[in-house]
PDB file of N, CA and C in Angstrom:
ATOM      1  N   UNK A   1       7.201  15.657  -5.494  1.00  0.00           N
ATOM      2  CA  UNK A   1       7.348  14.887  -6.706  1.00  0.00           C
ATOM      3  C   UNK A   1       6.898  15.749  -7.889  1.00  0.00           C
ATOM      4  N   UNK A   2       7.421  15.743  -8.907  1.00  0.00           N
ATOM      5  CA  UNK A   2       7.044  16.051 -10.368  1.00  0.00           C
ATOM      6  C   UNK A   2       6.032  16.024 -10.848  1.00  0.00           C
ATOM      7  N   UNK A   3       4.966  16.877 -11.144  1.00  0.00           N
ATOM      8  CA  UNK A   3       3.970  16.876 -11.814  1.00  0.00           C
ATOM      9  C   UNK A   3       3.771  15.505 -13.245  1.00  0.00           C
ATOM     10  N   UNK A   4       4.654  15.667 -13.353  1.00  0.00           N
ATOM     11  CA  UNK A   4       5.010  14.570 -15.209  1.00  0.00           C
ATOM     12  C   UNK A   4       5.094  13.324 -14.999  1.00  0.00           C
ATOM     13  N   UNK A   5       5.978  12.942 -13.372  1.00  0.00           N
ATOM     14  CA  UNK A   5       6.368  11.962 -13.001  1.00  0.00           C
ATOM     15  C   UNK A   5       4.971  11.156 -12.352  1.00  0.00           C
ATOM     16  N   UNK A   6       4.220  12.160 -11.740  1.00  0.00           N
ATOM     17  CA  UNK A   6       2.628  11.666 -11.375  1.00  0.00           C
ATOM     18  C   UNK A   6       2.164  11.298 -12.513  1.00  0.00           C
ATOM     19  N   UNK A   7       2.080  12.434 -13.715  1.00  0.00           N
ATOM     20  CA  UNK A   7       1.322  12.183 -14.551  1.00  0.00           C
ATOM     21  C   UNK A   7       1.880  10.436 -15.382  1.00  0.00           C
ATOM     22  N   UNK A   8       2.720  10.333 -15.551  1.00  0.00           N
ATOM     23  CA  UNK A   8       3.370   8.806 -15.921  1.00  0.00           C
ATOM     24  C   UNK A   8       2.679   7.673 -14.614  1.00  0.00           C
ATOM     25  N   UNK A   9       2.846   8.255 -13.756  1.00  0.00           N
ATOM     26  CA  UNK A   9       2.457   7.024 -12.814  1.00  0.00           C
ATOM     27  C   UNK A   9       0.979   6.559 -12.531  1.00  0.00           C
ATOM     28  N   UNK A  10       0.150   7.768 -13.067  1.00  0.00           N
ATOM     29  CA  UNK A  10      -0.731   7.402 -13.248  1.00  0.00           C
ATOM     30  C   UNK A  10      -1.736   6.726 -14.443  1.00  0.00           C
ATOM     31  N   UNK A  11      -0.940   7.316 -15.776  1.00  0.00           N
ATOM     32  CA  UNK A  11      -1.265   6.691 -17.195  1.00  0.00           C
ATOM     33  C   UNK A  11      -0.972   5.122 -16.630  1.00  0.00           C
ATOM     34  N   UNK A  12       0.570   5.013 -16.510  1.00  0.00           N
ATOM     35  CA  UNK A  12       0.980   3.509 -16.113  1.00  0.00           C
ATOM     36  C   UNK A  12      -0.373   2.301 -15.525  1.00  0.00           C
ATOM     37  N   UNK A  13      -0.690   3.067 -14.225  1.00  0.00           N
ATOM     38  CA  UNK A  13      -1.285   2.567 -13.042  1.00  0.00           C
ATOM     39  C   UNK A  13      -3.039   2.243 -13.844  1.00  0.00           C
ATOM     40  N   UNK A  14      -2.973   3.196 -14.561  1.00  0.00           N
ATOM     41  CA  UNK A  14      -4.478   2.546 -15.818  1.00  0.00           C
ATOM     42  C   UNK A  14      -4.535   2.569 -16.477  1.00  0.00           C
ATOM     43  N   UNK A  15      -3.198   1.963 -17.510  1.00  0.00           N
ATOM     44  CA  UNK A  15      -3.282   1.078 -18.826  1.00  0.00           C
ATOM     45  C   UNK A  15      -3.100  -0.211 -18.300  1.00  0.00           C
ATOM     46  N   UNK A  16      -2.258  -0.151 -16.877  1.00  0.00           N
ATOM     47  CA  UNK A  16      -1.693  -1.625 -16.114  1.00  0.00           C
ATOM     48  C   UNK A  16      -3.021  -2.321 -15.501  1.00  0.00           C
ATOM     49  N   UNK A  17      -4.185  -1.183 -15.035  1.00  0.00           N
ATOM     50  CA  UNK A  17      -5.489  -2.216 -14.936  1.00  0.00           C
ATOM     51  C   UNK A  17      -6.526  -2.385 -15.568  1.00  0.00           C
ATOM     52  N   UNK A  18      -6.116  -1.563 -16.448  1.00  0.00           N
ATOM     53  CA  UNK A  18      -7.188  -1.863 -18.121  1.00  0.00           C
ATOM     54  C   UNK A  18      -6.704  -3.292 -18.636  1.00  0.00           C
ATOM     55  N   UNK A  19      -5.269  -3.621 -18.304  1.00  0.00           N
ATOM     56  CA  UNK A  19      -5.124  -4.805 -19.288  1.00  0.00           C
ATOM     57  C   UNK A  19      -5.588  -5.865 -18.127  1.00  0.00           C
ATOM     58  N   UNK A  20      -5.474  -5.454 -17.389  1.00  0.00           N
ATOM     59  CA  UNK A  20      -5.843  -6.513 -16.255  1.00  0.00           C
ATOM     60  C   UNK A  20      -7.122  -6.931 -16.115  1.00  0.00           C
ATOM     61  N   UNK A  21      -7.927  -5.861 -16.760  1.00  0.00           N
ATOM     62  CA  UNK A  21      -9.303  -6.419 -16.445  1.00  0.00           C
ATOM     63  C   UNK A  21      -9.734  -6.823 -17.486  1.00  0.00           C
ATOM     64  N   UNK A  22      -9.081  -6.421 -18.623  1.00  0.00           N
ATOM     65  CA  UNK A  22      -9.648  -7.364 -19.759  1.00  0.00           C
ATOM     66  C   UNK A  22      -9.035  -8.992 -20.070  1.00  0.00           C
ATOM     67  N   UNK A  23      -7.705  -9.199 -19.071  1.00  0.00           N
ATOM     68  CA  UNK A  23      -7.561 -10.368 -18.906  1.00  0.00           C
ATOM     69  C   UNK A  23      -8.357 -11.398 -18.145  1.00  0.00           C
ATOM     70  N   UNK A  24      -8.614 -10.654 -17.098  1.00  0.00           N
ATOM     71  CA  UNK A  24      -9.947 -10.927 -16.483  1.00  0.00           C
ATOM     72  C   UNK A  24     -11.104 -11.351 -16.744  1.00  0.00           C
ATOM     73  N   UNK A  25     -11.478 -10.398 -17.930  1.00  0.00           N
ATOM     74  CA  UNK A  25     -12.946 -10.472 -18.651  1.00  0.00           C
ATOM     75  C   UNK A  25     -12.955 -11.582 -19.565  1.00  0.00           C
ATOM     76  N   UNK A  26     -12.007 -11.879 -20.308  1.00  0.00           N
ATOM     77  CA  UNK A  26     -11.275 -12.646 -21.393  1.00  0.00           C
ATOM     78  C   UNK A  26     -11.396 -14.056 -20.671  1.00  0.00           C
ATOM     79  N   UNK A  27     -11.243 -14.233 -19.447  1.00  0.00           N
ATOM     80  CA  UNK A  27     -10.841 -15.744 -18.984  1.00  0.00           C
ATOM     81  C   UNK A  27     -11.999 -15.932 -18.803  1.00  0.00           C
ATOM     82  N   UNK A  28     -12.718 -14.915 -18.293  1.00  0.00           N
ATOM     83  CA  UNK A  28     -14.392 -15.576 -17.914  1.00  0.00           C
ATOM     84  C   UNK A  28     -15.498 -15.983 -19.179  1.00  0.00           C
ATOM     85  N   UNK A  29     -15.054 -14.761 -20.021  1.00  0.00           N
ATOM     86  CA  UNK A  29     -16.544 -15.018 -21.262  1.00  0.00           C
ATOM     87  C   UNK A  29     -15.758 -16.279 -22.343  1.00  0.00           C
ATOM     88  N   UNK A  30     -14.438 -16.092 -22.775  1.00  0.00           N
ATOM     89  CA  UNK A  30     -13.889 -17.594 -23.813  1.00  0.00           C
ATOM     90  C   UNK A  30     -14.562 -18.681 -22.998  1.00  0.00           C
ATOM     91  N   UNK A  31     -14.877 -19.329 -24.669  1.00  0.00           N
ATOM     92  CA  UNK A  31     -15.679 -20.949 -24.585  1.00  0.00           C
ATOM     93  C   UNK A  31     -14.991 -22.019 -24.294  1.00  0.00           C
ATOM     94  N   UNK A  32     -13.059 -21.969 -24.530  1.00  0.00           N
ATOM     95  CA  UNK A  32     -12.689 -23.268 -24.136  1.00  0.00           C
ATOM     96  C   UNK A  32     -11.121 -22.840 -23.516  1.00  0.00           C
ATOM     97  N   UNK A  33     -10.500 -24.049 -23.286  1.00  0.00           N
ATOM     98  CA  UNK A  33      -9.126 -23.540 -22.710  1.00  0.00           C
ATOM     99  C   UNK A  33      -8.029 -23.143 -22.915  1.00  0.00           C
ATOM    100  N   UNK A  34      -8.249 -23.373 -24.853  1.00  0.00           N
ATOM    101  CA  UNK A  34      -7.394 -22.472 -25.207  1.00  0.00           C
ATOM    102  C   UNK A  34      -7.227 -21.364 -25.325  1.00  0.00           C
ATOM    103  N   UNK A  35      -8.534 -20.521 -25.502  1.00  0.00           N
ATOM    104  CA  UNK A  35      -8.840 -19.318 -25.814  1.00  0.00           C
ATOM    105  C   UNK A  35      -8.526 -18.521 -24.479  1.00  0.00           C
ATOM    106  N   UNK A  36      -9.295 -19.042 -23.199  1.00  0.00           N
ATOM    107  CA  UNK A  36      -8.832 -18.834 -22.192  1.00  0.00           C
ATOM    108  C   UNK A  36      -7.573 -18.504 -21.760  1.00  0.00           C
ATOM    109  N   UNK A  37      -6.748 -19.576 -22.038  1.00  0.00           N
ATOM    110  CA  UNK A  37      -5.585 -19.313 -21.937  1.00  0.00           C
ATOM    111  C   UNK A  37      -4.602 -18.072 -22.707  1.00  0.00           C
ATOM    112  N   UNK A  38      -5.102 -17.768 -23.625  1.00  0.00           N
ATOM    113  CA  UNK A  38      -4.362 -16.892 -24.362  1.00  0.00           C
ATOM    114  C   UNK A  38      -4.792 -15.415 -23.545  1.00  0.00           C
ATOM    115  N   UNK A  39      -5.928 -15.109 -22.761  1.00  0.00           N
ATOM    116  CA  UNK A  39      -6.665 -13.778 -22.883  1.00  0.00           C
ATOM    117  C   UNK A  39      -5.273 -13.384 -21.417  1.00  0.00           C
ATOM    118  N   UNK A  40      -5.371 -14.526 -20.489  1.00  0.00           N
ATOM    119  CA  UNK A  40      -4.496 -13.448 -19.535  1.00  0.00           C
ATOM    120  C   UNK A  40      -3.264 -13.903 -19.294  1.00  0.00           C
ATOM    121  N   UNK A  41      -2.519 -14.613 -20.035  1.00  0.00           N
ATOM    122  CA  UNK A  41      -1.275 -14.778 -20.449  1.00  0.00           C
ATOM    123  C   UNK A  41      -0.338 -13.454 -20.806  1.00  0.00           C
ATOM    124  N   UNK A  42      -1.509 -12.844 -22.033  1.00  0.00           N
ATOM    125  CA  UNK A  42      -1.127 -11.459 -22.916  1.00  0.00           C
ATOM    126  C   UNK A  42      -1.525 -10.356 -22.260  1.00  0.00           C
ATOM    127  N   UNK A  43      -2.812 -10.430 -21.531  1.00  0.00           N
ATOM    128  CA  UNK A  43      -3.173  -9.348 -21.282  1.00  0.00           C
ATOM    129  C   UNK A  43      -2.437  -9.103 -19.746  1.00  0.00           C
ATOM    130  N   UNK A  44      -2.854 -10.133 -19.113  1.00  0.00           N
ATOM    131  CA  UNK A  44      -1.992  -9.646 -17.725  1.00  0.00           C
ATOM    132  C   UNK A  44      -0.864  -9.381 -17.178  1.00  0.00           C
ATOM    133  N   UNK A  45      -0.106  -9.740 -18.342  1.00  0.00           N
ATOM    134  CA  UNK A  45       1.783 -10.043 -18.547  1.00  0.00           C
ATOM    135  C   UNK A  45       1.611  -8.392 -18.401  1.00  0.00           C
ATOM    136  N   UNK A  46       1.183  -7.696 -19.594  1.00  0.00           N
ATOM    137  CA  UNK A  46       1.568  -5.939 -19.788  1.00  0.00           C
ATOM    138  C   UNK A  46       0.428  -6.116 -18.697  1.00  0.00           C
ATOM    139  N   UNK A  47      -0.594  -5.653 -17.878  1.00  0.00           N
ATOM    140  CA  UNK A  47      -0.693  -5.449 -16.934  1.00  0.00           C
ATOM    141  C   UNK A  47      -0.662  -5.724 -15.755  1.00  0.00           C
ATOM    142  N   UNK A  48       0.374  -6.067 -15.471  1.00  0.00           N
ATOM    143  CA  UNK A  48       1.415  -6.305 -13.973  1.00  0.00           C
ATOM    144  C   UNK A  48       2.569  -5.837 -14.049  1.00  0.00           C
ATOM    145  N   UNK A  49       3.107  -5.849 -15.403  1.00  0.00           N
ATOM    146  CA  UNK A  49       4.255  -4.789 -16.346  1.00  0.00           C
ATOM    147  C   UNK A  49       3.852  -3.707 -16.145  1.00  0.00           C
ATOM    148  N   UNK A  50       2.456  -3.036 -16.562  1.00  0.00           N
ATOM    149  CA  UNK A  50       2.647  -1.474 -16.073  1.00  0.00           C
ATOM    150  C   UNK A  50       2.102  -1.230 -14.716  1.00  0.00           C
ATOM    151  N   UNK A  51       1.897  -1.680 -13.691  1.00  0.00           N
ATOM    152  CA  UNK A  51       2.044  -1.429 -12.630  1.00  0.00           C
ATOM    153  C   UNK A  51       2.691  -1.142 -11.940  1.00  0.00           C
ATOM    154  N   UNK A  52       4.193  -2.562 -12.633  1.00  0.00           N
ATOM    155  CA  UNK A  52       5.520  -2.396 -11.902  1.00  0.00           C
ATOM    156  C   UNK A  52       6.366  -1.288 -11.984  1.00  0.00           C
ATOM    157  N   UNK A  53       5.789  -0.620 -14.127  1.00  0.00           N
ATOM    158  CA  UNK A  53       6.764   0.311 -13.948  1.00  0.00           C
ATOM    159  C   UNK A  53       5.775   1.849 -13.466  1.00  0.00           C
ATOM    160  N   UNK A  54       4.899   1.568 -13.061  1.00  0.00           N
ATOM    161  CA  UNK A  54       4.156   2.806 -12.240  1.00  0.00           C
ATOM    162  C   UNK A  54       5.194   2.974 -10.950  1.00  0.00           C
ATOM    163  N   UNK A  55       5.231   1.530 -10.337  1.00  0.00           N
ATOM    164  CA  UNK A  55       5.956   1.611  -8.844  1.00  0.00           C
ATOM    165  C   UNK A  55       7.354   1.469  -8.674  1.00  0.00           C
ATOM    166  N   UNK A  56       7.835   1.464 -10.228  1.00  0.00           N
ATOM    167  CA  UNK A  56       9.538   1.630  -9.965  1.00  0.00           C
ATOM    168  C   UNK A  56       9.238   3.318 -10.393  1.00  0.00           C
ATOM    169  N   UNK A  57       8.293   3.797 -11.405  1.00  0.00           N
ATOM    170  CA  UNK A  57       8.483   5.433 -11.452  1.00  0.00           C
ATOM    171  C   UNK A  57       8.226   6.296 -10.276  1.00  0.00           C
ATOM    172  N   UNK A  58       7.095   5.914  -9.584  1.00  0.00           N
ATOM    173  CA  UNK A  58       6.742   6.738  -8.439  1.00  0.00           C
ATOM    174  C   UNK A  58       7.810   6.194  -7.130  1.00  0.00           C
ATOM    175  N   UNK A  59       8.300   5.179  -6.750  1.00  0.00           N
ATOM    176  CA  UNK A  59       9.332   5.026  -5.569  1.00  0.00           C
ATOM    177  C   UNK A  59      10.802   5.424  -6.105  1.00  0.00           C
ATOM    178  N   UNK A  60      10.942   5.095  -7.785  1.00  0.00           N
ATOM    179  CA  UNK A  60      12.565   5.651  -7.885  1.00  0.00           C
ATOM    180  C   UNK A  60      12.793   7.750  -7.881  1.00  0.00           C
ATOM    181  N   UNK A  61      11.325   8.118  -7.993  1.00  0.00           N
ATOM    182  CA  UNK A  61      11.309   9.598  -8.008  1.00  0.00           C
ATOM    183  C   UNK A  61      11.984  10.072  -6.964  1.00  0.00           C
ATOM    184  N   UNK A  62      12.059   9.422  -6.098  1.00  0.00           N
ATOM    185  CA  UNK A  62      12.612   9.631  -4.323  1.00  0.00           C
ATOM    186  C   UNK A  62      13.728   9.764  -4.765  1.00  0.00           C
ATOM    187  N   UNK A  63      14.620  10.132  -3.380  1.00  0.00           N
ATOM    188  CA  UNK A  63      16.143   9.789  -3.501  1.00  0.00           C
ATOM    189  C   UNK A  63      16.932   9.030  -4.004  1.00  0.00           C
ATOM    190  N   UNK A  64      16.515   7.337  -3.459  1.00  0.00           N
ATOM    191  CA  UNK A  64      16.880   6.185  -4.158  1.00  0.00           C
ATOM    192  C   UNK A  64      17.536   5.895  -5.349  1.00  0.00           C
ATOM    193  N   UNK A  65      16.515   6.330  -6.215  1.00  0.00           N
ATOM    194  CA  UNK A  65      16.677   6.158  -7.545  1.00  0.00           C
ATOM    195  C   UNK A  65      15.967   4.389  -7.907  1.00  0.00           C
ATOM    196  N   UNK A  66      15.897   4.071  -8.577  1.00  0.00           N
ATOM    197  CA  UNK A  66      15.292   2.879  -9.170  1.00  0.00           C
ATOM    198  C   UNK A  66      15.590   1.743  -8.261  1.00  0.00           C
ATOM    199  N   UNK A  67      14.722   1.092  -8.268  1.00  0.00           N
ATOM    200  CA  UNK A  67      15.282  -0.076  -6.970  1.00  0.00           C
ATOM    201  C   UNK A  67      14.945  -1.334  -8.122  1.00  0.00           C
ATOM    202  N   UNK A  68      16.191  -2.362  -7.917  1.00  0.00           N
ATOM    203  CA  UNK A  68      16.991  -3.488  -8.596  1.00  0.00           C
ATOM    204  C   UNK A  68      15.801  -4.262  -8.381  1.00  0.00           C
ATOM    205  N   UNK A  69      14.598  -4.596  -7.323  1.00  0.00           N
ATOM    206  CA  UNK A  69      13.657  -5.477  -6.956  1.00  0.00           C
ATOM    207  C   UNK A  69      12.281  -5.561  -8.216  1.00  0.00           C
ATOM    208  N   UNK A  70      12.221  -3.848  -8.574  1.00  0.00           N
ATOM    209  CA  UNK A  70      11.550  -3.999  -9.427  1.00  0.00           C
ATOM    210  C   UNK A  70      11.962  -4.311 -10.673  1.00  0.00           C
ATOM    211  N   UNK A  71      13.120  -4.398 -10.778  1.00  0.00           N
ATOM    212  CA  UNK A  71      13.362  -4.582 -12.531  1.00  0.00           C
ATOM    213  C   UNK A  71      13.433  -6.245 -12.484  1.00  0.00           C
ATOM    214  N   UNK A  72      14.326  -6.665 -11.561  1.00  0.00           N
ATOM    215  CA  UNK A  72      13.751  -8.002 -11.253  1.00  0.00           C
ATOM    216  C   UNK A  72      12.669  -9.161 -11.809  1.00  0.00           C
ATOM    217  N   UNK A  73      11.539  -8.037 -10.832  1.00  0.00           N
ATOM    218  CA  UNK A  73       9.974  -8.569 -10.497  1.00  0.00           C
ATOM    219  C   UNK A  73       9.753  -8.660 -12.524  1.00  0.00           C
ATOM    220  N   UNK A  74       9.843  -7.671 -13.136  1.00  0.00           N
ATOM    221  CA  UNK A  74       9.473  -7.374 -14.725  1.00  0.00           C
ATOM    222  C   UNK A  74      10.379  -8.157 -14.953  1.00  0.00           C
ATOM    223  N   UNK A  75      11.344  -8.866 -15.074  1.00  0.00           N
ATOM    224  CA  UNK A  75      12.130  -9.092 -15.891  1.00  0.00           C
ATOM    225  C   UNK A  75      12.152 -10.843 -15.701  1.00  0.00           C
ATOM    226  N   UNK A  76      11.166 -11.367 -14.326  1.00  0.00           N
ATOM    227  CA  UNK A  76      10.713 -12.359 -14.349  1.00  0.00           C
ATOM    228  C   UNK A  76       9.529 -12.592 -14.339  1.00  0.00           C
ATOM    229  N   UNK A  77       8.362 -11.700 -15.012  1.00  0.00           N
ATOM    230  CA  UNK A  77       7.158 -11.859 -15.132  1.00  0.00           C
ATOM    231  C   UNK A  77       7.540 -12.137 -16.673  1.00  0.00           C
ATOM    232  N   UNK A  78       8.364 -11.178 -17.248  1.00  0.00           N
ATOM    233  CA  UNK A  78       8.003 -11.852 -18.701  1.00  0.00           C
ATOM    234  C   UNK A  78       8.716 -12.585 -19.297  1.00  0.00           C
ATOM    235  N   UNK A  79       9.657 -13.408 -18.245  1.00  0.00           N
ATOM    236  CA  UNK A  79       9.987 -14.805 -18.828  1.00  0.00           C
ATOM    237  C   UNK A  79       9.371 -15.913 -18.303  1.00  0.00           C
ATOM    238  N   UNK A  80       8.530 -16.069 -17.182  1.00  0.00           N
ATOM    239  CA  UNK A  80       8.127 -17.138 -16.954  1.00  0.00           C
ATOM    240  C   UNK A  80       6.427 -17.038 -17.550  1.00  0.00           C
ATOM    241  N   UNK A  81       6.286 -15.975 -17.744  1.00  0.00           N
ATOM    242  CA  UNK A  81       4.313 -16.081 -18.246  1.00  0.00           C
ATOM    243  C   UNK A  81       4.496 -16.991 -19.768  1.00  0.00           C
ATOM    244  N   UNK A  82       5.165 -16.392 -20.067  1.00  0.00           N
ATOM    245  CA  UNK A  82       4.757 -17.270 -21.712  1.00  0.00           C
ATOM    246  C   UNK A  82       5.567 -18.642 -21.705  1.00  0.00           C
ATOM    247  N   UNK A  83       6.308 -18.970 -20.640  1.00  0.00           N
ATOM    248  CA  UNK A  83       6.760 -20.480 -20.821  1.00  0.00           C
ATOM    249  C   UNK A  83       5.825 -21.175 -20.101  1.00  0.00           C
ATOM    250  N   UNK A  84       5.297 -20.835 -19.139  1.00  0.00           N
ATOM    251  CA  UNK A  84       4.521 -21.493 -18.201  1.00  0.00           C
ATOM    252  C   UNK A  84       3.100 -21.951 -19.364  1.00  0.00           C
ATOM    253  N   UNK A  85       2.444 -20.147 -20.216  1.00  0.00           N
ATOM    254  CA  UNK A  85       1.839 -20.617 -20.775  1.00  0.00           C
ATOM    255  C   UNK A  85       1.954 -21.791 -21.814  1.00  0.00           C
ATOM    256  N   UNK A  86       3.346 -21.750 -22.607  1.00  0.00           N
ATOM    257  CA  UNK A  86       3.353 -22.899 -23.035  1.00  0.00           C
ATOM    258  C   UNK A  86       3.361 -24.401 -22.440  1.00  0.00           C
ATOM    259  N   UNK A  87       3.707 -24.635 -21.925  1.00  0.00           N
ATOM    260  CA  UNK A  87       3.307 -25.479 -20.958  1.00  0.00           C
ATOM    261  C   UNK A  87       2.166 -26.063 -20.493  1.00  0.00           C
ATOM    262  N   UNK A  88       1.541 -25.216 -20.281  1.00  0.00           N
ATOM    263  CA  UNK A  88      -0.132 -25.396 -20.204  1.00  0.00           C
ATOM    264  C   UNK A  88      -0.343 -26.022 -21.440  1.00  0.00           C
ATOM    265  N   UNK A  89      -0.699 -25.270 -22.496  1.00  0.00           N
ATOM    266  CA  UNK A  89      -0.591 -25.584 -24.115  1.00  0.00           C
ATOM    267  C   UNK A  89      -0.231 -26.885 -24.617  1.00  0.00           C
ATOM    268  N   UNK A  90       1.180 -26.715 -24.026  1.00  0.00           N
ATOM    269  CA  UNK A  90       1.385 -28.269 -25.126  1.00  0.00           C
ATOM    270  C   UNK A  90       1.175 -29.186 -23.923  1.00  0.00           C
ATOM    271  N   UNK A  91       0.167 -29.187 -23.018  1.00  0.00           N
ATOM    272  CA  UNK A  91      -0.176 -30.504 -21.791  1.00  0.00           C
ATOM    273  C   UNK A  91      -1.641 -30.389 -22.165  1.00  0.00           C
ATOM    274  N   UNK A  92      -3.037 -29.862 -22.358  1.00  0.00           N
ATOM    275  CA  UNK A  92      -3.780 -29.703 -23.211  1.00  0.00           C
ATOM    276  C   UNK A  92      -3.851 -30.052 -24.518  1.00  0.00           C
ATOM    277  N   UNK A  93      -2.689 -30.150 -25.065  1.00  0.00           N
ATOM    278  CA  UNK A  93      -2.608 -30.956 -26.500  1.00  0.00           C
ATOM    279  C   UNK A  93      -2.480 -31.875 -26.590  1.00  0.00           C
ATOM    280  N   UNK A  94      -1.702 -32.467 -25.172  1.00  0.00           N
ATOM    281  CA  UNK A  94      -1.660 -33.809 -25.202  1.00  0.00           C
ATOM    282  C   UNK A  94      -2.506 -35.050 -24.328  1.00  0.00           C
ATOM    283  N   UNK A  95      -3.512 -34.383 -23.722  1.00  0.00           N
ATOM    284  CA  UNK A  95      -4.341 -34.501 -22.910  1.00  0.00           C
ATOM    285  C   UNK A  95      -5.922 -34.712 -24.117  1.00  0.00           C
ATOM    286  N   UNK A  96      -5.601 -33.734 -25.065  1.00  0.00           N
ATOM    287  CA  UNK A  96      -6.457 -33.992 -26.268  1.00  0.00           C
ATOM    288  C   UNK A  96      -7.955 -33.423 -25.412  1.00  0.00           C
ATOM    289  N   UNK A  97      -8.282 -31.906 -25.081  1.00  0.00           N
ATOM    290  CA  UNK A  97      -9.136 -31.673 -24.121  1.00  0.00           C
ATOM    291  C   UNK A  97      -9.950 -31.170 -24.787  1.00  0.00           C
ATOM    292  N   UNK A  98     -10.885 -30.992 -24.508  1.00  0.00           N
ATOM    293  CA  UNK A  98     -12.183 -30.394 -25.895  1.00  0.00           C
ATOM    294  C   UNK A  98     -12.194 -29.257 -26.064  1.00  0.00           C
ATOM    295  N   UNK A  99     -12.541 -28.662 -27.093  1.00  0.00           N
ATOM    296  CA  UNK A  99     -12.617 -27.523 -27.777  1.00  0.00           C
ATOM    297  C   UNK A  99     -13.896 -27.044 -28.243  1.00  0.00           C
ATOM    298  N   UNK A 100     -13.878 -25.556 -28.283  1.00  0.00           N
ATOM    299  CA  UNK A 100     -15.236 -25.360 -28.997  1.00  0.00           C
ATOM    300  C   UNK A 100     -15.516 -25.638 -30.239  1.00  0.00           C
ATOM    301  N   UNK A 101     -16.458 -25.635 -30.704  1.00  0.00           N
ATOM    302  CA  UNK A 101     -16.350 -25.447 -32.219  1.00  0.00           C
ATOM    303  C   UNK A 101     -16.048 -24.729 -33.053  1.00  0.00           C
ATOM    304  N   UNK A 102     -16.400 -23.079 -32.069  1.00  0.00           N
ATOM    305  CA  UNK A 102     -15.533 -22.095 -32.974  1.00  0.00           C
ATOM    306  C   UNK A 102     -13.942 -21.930 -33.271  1.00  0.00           C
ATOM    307  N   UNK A 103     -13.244 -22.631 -32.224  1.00  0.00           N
ATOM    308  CA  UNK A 103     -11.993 -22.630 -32.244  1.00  0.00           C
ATOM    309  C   UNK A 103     -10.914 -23.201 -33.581  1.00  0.00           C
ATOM    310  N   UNK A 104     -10.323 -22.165 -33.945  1.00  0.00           N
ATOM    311  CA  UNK A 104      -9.726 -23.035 -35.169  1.00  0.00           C
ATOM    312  C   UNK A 104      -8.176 -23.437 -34.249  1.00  0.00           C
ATOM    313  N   UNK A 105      -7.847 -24.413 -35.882  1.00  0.00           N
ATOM    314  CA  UNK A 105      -6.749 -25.203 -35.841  1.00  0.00           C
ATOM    315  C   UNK A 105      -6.727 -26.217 -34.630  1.00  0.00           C
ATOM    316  N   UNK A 106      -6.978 -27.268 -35.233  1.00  0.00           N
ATOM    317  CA  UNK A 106      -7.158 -28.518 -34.296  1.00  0.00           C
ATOM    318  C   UNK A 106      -6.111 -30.016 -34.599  1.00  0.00           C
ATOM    319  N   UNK A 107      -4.455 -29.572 -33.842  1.00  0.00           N
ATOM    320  CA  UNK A 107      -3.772 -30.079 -34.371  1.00  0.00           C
ATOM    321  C   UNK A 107      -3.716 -31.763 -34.755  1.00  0.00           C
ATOM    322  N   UNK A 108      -4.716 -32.224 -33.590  1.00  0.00           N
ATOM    323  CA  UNK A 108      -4.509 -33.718 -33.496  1.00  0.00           C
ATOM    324  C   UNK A 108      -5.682 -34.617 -34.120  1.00  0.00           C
ATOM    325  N   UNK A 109      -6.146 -33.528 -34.895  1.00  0.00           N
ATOM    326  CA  UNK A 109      -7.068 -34.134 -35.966  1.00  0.00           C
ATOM    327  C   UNK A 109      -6.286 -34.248 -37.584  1.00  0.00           C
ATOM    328  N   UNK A 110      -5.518 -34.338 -37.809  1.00  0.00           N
ATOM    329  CA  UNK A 110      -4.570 -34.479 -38.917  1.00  0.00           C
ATOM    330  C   UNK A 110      -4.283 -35.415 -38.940  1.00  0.00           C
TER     331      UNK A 110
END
C-alpha cells in the first residue's frame, strides 16, 4: 500500500475518533437534553464519517477499488442522524421536559 494512502487513513481514523470522543464527552458533562442532544448528533455523524472513509480508503487501495457498502453506510448515516435527531427534538418540545437554566430559547414559554 501507498505511503500517502496510510498516511490519509490514518489522519481519517483520528479526526474520526477525536470527534467521537468529544461526542462522547459532550453527552456526559451537558446539563439537559437538549444540549445533550446536539453534542453527538454533530459530533458523531463526522466521526463515524471519518472512519468510514478511513475504511473505504484503506480496503478500496486493494484491487477492488471502492466498495458500494461503504458509500452506502455514509450516505445513510447522514441522512438519518439529523432526522432522527429532529425527532427527538420536536418530541421533547412537546413533552415540555425541563431545561437548565442556562439553556437559551425556551419555545413554549411564549
Amino acid at each position: 500500500m501507498n505511503i500517502w494512502i496510510e498516511a490519509l487513513v490514518v489522519f481519517f481514523l483520528l479526526a474520526g475518533s477525536l470527534f467521537t470522543l468529544v461526542g462522547a464527552v459532550g453527552l456526559v458533562r451537558f446539563p439537559d437534553f437538549f444540549t445533550r442532544l446536539h453534542s453527538p448528533t454533530k459530533a458523531t455523524t463526522l466521526g463515524v464519517g471519518g472512519l468510514v472513509v478511513a475504511s473505504m480508503l484503506f480496503f478500496g487501495a486493494g484491487e477492488e477499488g471502492i466498495s458500494l457498502h461503504e458509500l452506502l453506510i455514509t450516505l445513510f448515516l447522514f441522512i438519518t442522524a439529523p432526522v432522527s435527531a429532529h425527532m427527538l427534538a420536536k418530541a421533547a418540545l412537546q413533552q415540555k421536559l425541563p431545561i437548565d437554566s442556562a439553556t437559551r430559547g425556551k419555545p413554549w414559554e411564549e
